[in-house]
PDB file of N, CA and C in Angstrom:
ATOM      1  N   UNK A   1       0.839  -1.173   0.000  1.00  0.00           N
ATOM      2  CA  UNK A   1       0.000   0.000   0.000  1.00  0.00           C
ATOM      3  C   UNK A   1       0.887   1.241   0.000  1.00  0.00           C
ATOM      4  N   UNK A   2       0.382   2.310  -0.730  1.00  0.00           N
ATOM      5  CA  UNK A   2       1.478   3.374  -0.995  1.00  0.00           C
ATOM      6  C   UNK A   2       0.766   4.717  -0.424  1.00  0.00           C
ATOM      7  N   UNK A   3       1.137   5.298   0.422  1.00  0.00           N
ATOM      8  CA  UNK A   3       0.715   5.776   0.835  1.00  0.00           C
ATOM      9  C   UNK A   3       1.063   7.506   0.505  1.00  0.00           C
ATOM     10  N   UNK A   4       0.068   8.639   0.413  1.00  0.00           N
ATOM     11  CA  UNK A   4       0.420   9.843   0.208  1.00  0.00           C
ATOM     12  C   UNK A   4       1.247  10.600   0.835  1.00  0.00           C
ATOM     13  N   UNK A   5       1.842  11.832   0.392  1.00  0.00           N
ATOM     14  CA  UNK A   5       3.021  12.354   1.559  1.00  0.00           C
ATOM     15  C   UNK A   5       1.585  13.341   2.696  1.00  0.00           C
ATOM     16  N   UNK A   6       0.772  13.645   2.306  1.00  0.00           N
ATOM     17  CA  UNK A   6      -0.640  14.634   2.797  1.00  0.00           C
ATOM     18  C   UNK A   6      -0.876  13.210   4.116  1.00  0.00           C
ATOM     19  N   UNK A   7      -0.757  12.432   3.617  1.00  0.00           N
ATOM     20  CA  UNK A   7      -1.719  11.076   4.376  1.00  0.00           C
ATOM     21  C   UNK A   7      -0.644  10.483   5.388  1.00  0.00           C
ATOM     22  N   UNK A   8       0.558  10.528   5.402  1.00  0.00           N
ATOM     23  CA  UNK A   8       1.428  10.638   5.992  1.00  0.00           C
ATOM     24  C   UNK A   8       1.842  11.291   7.097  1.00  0.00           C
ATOM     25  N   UNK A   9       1.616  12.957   6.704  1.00  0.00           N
ATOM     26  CA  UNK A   9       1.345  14.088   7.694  1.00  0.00           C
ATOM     27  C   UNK A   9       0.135  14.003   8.823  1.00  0.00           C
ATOM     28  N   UNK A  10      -1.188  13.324   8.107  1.00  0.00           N
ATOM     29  CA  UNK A  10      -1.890  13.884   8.786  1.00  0.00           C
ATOM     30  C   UNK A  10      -2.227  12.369   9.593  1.00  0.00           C
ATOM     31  N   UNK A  11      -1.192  11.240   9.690  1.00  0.00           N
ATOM     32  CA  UNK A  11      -1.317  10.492  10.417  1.00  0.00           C
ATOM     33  C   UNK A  11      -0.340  10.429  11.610  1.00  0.00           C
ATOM     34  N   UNK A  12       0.256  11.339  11.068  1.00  0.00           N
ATOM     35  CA  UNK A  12       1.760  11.832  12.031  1.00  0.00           C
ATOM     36  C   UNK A  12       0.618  12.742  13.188  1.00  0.00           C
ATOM     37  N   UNK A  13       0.003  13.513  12.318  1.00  0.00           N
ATOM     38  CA  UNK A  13      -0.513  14.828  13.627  1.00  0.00           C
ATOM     39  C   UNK A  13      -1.708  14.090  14.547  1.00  0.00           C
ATOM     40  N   UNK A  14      -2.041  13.067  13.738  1.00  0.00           N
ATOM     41  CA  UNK A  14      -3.742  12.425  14.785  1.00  0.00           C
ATOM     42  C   UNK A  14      -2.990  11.848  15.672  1.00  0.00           C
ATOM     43  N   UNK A  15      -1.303  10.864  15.832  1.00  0.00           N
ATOM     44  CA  UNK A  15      -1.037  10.180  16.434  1.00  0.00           C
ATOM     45  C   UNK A  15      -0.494  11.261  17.695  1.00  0.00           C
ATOM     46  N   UNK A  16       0.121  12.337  17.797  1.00  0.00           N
ATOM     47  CA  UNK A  16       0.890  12.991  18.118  1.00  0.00           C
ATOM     48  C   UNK A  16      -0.725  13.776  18.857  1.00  0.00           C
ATOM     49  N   UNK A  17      -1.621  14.237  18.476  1.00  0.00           N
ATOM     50  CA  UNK A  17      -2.954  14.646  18.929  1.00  0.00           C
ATOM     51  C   UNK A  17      -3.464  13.592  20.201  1.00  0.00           C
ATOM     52  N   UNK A  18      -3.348  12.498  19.691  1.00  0.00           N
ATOM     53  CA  UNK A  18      -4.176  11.189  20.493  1.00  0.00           C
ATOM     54  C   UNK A  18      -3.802  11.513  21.701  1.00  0.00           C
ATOM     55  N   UNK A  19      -1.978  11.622  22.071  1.00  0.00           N
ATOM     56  CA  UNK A  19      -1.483  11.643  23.467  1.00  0.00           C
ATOM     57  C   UNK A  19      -0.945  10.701  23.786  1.00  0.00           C
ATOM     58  N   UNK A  20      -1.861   9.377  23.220  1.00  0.00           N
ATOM     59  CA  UNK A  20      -0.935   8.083  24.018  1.00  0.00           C
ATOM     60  C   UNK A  20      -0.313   7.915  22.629  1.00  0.00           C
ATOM     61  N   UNK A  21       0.198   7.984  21.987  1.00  0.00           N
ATOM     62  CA  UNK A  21       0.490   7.258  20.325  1.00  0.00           C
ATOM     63  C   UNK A  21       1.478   8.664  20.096  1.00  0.00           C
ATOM     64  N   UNK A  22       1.793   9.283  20.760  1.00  0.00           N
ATOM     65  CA  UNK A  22       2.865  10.354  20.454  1.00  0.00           C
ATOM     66  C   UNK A  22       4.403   9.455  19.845  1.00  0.00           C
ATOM     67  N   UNK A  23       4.508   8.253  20.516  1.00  0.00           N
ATOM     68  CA  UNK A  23       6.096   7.815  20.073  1.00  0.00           C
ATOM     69  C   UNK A  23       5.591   7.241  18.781  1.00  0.00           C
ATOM     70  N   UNK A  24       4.716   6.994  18.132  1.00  0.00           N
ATOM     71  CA  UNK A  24       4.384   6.382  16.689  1.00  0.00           C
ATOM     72  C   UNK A  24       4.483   7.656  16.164  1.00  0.00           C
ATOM     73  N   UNK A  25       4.157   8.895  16.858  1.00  0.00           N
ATOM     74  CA  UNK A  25       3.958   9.999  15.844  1.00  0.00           C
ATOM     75  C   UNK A  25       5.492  10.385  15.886  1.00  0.00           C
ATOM     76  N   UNK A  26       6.359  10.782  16.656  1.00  0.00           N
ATOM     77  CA  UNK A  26       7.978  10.273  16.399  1.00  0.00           C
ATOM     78  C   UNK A  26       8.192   9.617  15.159  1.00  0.00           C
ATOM     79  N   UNK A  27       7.938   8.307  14.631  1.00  0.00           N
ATOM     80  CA  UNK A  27       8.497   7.592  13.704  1.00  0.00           C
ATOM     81  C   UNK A  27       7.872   8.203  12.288  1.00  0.00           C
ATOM     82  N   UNK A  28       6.422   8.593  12.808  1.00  0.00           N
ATOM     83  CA  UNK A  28       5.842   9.308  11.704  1.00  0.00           C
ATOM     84  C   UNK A  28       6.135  10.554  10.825  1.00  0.00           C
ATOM     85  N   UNK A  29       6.838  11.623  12.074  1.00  0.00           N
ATOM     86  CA  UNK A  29       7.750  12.173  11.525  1.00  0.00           C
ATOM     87  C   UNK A  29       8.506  12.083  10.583  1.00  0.00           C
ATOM     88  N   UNK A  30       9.703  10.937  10.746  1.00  0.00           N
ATOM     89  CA  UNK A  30      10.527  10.290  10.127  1.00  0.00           C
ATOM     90  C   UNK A  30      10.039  10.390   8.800  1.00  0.00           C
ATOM     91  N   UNK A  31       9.027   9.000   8.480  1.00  0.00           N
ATOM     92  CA  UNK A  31       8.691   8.326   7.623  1.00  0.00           C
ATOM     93  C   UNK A  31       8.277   9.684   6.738  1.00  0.00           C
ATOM     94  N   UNK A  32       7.332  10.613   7.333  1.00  0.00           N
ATOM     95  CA  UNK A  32       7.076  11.700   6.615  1.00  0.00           C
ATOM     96  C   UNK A  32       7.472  12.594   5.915  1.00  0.00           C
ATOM     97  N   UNK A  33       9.008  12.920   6.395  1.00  0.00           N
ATOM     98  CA  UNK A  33       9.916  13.725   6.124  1.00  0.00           C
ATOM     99  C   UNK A  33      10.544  12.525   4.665  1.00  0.00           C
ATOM    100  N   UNK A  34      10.476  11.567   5.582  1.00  0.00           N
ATOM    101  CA  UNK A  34      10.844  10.926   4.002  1.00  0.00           C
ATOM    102  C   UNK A  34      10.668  10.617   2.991  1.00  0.00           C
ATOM    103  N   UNK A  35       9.077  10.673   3.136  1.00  0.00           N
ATOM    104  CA  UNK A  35       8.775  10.403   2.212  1.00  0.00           C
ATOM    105  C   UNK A  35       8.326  12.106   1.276  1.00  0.00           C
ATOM    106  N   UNK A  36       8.823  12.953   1.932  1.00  0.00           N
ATOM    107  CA  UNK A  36       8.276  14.165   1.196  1.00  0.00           C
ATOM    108  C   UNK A  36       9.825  14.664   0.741  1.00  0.00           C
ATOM    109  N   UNK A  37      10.203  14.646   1.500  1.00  0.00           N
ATOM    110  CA  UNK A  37      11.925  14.781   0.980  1.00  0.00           C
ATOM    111  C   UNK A  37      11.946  13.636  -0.686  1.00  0.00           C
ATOM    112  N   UNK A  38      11.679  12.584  -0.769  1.00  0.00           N
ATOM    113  CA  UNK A  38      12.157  11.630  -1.965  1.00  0.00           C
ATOM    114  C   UNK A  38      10.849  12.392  -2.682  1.00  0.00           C
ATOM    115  N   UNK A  39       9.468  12.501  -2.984  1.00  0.00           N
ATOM    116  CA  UNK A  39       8.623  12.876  -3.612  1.00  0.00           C
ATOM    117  C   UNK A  39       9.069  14.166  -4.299  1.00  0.00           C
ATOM    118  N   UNK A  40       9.992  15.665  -3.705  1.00  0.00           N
ATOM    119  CA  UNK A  40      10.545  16.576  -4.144  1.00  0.00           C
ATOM    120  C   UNK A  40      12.339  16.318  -4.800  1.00  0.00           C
ATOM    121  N   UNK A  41      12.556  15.327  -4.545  1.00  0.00           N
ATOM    122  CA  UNK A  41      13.864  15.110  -5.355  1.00  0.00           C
ATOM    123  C   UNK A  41      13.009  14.234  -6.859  1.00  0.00           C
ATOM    124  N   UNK A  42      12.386  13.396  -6.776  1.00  0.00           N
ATOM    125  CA  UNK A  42      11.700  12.845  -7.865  1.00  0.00           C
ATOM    126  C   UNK A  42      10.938  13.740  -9.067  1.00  0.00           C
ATOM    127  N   UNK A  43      10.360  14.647  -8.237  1.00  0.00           N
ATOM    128  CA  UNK A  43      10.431  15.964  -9.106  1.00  0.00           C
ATOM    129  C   UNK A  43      10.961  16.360  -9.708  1.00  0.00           C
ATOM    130  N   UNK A  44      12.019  16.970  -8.915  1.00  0.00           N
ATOM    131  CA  UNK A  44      13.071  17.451  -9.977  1.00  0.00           C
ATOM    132  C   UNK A  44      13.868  16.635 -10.680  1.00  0.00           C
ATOM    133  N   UNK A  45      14.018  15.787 -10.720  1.00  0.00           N
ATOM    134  CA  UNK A  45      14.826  14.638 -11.383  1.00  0.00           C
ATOM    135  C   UNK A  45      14.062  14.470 -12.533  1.00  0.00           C
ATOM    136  N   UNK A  46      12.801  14.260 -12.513  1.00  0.00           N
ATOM    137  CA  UNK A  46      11.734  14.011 -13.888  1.00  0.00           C
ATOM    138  C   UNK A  46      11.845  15.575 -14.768  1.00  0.00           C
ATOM    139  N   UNK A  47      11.717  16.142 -14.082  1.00  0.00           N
ATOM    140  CA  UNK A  47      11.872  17.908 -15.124  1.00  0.00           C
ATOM    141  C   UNK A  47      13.448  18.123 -15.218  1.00  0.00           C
ATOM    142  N   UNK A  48      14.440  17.711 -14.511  1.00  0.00           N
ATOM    143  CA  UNK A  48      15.616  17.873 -15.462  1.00  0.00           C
ATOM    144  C   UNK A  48      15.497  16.992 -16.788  1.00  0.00           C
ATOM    145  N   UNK A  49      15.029  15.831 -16.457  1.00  0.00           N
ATOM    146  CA  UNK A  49      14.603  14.425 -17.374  1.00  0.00           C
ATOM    147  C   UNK A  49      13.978  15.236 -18.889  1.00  0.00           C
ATOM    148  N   UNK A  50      13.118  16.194 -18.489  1.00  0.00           N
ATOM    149  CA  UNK A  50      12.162  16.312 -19.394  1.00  0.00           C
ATOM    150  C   UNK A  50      13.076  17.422 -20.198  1.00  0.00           C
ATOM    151  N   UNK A  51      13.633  18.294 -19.462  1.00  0.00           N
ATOM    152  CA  UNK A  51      14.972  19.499 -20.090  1.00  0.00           C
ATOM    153  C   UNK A  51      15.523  18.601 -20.781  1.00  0.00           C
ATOM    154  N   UNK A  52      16.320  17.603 -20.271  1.00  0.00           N
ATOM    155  CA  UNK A  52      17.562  17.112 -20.886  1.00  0.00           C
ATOM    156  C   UNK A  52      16.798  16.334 -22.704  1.00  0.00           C
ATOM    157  N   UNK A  53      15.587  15.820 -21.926  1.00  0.00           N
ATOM    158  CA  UNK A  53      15.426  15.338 -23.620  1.00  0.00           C
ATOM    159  C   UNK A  53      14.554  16.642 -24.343  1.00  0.00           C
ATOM    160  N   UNK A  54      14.070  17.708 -24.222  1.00  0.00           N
ATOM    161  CA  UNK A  54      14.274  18.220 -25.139  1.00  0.00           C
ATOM    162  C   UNK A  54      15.089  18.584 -25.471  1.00  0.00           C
ATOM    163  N   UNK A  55      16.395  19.216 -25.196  1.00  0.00           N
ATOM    164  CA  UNK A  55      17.419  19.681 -25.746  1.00  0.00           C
ATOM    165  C   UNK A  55      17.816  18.753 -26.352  1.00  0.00           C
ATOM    166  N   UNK A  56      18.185  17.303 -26.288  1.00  0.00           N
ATOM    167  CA  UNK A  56      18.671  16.455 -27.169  1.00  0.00           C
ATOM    168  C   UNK A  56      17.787  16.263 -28.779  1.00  0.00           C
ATOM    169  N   UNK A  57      16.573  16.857 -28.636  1.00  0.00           N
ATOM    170  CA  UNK A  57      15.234  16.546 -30.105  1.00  0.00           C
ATOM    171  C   UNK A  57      15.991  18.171 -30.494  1.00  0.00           C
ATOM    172  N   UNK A  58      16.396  19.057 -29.969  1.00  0.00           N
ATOM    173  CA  UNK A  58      16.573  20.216 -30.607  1.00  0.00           C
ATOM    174  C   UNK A  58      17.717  20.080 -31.334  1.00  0.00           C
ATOM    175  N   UNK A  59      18.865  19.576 -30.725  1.00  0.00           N
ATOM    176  CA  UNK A  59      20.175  19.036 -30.920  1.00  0.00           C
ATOM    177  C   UNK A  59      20.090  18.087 -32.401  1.00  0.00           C
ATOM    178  N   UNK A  60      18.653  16.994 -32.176  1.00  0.00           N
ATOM    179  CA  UNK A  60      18.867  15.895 -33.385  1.00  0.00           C
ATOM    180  C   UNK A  60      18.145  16.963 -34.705  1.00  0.00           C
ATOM    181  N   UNK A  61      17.328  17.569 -34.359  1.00  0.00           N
ATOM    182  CA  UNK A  61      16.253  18.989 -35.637  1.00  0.00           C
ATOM    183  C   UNK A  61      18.282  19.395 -36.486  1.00  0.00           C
ATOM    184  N   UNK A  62      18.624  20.485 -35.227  1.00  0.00           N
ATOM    185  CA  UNK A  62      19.650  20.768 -35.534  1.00  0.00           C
ATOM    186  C   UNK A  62      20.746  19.968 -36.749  1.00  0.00           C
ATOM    187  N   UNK A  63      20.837  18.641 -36.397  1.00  0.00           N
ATOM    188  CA  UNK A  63      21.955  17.628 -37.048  1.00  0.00           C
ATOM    189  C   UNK A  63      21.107  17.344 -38.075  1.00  0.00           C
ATOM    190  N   UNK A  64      19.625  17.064 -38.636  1.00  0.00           N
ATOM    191  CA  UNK A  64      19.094  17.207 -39.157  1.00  0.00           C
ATOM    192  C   UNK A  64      18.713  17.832 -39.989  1.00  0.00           C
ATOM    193  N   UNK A  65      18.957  19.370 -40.058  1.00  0.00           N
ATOM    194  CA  UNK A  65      19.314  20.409 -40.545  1.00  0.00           C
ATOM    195  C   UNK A  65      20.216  20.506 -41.443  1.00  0.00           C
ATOM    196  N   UNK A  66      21.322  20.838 -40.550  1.00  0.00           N
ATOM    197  CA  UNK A  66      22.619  20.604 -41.873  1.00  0.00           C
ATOM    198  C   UNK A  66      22.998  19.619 -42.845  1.00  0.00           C
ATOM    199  N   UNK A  67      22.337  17.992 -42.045  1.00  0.00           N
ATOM    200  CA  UNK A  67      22.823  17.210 -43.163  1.00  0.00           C
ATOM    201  C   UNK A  67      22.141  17.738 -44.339  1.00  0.00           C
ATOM    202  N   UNK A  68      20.949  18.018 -43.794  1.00  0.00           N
ATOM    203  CA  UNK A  68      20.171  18.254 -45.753  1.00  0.00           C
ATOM    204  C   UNK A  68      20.719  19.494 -46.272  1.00  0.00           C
ATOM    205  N   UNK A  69      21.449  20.286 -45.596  1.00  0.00           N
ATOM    206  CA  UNK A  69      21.687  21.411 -46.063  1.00  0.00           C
ATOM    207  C   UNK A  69      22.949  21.165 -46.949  1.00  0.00           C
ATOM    208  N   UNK A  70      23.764  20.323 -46.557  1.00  0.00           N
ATOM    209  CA  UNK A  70      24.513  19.875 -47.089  1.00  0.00           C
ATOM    210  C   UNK A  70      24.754  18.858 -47.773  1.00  0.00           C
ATOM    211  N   UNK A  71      23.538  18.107 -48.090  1.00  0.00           N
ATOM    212  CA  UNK A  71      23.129  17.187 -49.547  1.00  0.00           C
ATOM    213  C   UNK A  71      22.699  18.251 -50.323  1.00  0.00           C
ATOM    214  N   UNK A  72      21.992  19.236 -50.227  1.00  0.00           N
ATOM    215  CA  UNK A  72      21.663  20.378 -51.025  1.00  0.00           C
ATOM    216  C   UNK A  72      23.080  20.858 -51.554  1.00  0.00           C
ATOM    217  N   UNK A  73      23.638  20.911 -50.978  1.00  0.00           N
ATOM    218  CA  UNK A  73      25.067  21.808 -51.184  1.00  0.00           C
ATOM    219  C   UNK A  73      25.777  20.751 -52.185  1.00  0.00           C
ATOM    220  N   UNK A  74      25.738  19.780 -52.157  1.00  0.00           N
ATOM    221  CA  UNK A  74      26.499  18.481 -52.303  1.00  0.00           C
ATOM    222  C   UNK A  74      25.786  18.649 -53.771  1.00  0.00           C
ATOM    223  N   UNK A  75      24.662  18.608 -54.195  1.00  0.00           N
ATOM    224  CA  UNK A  75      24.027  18.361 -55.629  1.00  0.00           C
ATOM    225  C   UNK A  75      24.067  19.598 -56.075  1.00  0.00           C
ATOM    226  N   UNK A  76      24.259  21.240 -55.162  1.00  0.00           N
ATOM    227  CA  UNK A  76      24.315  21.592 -56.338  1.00  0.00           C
ATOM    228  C   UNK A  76      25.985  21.810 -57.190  1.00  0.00           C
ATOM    229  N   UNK A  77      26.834  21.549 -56.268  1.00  0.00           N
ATOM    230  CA  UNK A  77      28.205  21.322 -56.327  1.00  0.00           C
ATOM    231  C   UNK A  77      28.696  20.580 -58.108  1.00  0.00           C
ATOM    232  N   UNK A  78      27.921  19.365 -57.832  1.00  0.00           N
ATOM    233  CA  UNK A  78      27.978  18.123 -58.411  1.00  0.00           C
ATOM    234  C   UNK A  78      27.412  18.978 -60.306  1.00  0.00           C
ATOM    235  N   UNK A  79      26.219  19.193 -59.849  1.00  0.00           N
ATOM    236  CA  UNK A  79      25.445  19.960 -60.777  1.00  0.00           C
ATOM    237  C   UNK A  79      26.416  21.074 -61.822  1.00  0.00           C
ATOM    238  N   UNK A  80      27.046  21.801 -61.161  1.00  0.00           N
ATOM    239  CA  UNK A  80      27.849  23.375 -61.142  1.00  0.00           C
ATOM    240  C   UNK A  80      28.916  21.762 -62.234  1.00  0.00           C
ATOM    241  N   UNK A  81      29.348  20.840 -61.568  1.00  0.00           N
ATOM    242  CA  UNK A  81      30.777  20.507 -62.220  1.00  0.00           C
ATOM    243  C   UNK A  81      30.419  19.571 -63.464  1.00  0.00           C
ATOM    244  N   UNK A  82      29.045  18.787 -63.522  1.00  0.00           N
ATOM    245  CA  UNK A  82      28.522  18.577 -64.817  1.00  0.00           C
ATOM    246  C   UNK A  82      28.535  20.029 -65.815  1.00  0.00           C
ATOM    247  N   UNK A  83      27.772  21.015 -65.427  1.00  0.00           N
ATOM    248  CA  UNK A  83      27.803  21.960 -66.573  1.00  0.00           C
ATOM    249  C   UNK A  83      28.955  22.244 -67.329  1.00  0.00           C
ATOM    250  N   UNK A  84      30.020  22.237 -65.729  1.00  0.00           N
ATOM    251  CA  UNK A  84      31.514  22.909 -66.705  1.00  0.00           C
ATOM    252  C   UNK A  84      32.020  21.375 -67.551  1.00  0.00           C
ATOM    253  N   UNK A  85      31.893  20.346 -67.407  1.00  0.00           N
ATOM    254  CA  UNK A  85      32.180  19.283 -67.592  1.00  0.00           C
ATOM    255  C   UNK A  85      31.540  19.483 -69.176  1.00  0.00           C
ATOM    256  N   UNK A  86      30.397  19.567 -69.787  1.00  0.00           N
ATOM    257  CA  UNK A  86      29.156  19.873 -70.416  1.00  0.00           C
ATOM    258  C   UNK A  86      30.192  20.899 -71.668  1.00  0.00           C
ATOM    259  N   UNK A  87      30.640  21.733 -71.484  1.00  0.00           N
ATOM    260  CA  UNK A  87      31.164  23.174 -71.887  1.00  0.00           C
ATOM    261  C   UNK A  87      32.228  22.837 -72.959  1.00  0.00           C
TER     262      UNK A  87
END
């Protein structure tokens, strides 16, 4: 069972409320902090994730780019040395 970081907190504060269940709310702490601490590193780890691959699709557009620019370049090169060839 997986439990929310909200659902976590607010089982930390009922235990810690109750009076007798305060040392569960101690561990609850813990568990809470931990689990909200890993939920905000997972975050950011997925949106660098999501940066890093777009820049790599901009990067492949980019390489993508020039090759044709330079098959363009390449035929009309080729083209230019038939004519004089032609002459």
């Amino acid at each position: 069972m997986k439990i929310s970081t909200a659902g976590a907190w607010i089982i930390t504060l009922l235990c810690f409320v109750s009076g007798i269940l305060w040392p569960l709310g101690l561990i609850g702490i813990c568990v809470s902090l931990y689990i909200t601490v890993k939920n905000l590193t997972s975050r950011q780890s997925s949106k660098e994730d999501e940066e890093l691959e777009r820049q790599r699709e901009i990067e492949r557009k980019e390489i993508d780019m020039v090759r044709k620019s330079n098959e363009i370049l390449l035929h009309l090169i080729q083209d230019e040395h038939r004519e004089e060839g032609d002459r």
